[in-house]
Protein backbone atom coordinates (compact mmCIF):
# COMPACT_ATOMS: atom_id res chain seq x y z
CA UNK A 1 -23.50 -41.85 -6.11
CA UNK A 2 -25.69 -38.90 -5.85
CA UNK A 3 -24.00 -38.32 -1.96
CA UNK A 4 -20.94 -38.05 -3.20
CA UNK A 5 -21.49 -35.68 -5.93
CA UNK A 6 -23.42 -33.51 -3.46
CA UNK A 7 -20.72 -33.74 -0.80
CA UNK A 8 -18.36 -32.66 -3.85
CA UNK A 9 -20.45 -29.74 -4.85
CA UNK A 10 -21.27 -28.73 -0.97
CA UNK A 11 -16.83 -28.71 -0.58
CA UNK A 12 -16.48 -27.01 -3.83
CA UNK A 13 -18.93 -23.80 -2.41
CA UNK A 14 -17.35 -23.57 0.84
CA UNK A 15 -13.84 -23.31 -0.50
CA UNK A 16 -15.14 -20.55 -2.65
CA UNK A 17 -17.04 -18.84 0.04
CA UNK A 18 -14.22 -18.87 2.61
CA UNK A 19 -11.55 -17.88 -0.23
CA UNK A 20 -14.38 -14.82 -0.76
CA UNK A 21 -14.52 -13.87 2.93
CA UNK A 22 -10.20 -13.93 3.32
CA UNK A 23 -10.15 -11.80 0.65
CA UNK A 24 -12.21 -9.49 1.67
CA UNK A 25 -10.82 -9.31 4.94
CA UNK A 26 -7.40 -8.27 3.14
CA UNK A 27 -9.25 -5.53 1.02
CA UNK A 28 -10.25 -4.24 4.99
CA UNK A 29 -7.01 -4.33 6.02
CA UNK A 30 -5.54 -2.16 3.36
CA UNK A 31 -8.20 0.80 3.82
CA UNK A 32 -6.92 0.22 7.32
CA UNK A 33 -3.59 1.19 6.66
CA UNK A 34 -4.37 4.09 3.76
CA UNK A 35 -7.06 5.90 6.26
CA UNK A 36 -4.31 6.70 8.58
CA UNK A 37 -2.25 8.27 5.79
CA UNK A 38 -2.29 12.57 6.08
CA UNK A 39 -1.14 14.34 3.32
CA UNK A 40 1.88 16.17 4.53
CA UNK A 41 5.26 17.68 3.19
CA UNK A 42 8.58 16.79 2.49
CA UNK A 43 9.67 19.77 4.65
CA UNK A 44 7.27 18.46 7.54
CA UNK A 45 9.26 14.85 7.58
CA UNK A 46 12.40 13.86 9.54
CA UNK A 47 15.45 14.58 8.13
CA UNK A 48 16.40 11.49 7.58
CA UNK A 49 13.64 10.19 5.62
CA UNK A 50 13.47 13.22 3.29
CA UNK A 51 17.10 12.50 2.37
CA UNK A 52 16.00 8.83 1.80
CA UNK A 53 13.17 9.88 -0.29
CA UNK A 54 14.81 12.67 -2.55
CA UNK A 55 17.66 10.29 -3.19
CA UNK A 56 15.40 7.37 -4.26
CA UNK A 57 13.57 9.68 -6.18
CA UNK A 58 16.38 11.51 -7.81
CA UNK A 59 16.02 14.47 -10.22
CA UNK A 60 11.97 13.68 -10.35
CA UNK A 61 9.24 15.82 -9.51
CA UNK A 62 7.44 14.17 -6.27
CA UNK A 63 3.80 15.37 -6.38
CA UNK A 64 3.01 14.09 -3.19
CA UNK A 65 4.09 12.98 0.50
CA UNK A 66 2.28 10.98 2.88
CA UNK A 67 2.55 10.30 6.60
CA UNK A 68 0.97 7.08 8.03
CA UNK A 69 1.44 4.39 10.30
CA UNK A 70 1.38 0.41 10.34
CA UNK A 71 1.89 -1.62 13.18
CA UNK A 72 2.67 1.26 15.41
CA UNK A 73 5.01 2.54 13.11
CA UNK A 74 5.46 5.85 11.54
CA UNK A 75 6.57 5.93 7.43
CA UNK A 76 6.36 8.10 4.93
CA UNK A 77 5.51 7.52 1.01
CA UNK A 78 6.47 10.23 -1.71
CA UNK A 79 4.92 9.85 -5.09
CA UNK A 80 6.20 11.11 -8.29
CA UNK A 81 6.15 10.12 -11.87
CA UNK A 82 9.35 8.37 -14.02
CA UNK A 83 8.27 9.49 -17.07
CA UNK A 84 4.70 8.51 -17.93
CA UNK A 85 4.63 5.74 -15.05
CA UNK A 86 3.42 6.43 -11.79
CA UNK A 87 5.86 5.73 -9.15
CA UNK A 88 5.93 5.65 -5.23
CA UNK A 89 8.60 5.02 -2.41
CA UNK A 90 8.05 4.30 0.96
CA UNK A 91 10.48 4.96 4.24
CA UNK A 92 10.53 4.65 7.47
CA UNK A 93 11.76 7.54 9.77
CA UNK A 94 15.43 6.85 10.24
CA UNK A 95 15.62 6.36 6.57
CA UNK A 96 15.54 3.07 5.28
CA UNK A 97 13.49 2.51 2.42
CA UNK A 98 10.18 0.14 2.69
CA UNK A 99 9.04 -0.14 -0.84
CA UNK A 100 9.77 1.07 -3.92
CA UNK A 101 8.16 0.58 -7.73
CA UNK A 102 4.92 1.41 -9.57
CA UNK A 103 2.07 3.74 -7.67
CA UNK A 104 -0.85 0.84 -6.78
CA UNK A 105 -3.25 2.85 -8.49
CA UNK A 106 -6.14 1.57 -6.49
CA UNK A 107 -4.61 3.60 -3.76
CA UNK A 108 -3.90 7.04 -5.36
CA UNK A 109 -7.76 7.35 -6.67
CA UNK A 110 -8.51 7.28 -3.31
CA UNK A 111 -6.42 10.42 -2.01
């Protein structure tokens, strides 16, 4: 009886330990990604994805544009606020939009 309750509780930590160490290997990933982003301008961007970016932002002031790259390829990420939320969009060169919704604020208190 007492082997199988230790086998149990032996399981039980290694699921949490190796649920532990895949996160963390995600939170890696992301820094990653956001310490190849430059502050840049929406001037200093391709044409296309400055057209892309003013027309998902729309009459709203963006506060800030960032160049970066993910899996050898080049996007760019305008921030601006709707109101009192937060908001960011994300394109790629030609244009087509990546992502779009609420600033992760994690990110933005890092810039």
């Amino acid at each position: 009886m007492k082997t199988k309750w230790m086998i149990t509780v032996l399981m039980a930590l290694a699921f949490v330990g190796i649920a532990t160490f895949t996160a963390r290997a995600d939170d890696k990933d992301k820094n990653k990604e956001e310490e190849n982003e430059k502050v840049t301008t929406i001037d200093q961007i391709p044409a296309a994805a400055s057209a892309a970016i003013k027309k998902e932002v729309g009459e709203n002031k963006i506060d800030k544009v960032l160049q970066g790259t993910k899996d050898n390829k080049t996007y760019y990420e305008a921030q601006y606020k709707d109101g009192d939320k937060k908001m960011e969009v994300k394109v790629d060169a030609d244009g087509k939009v990546l992502k779009k919704g609420p600033a992760d604020e994690d990110d933005k208190d890092k810039k």
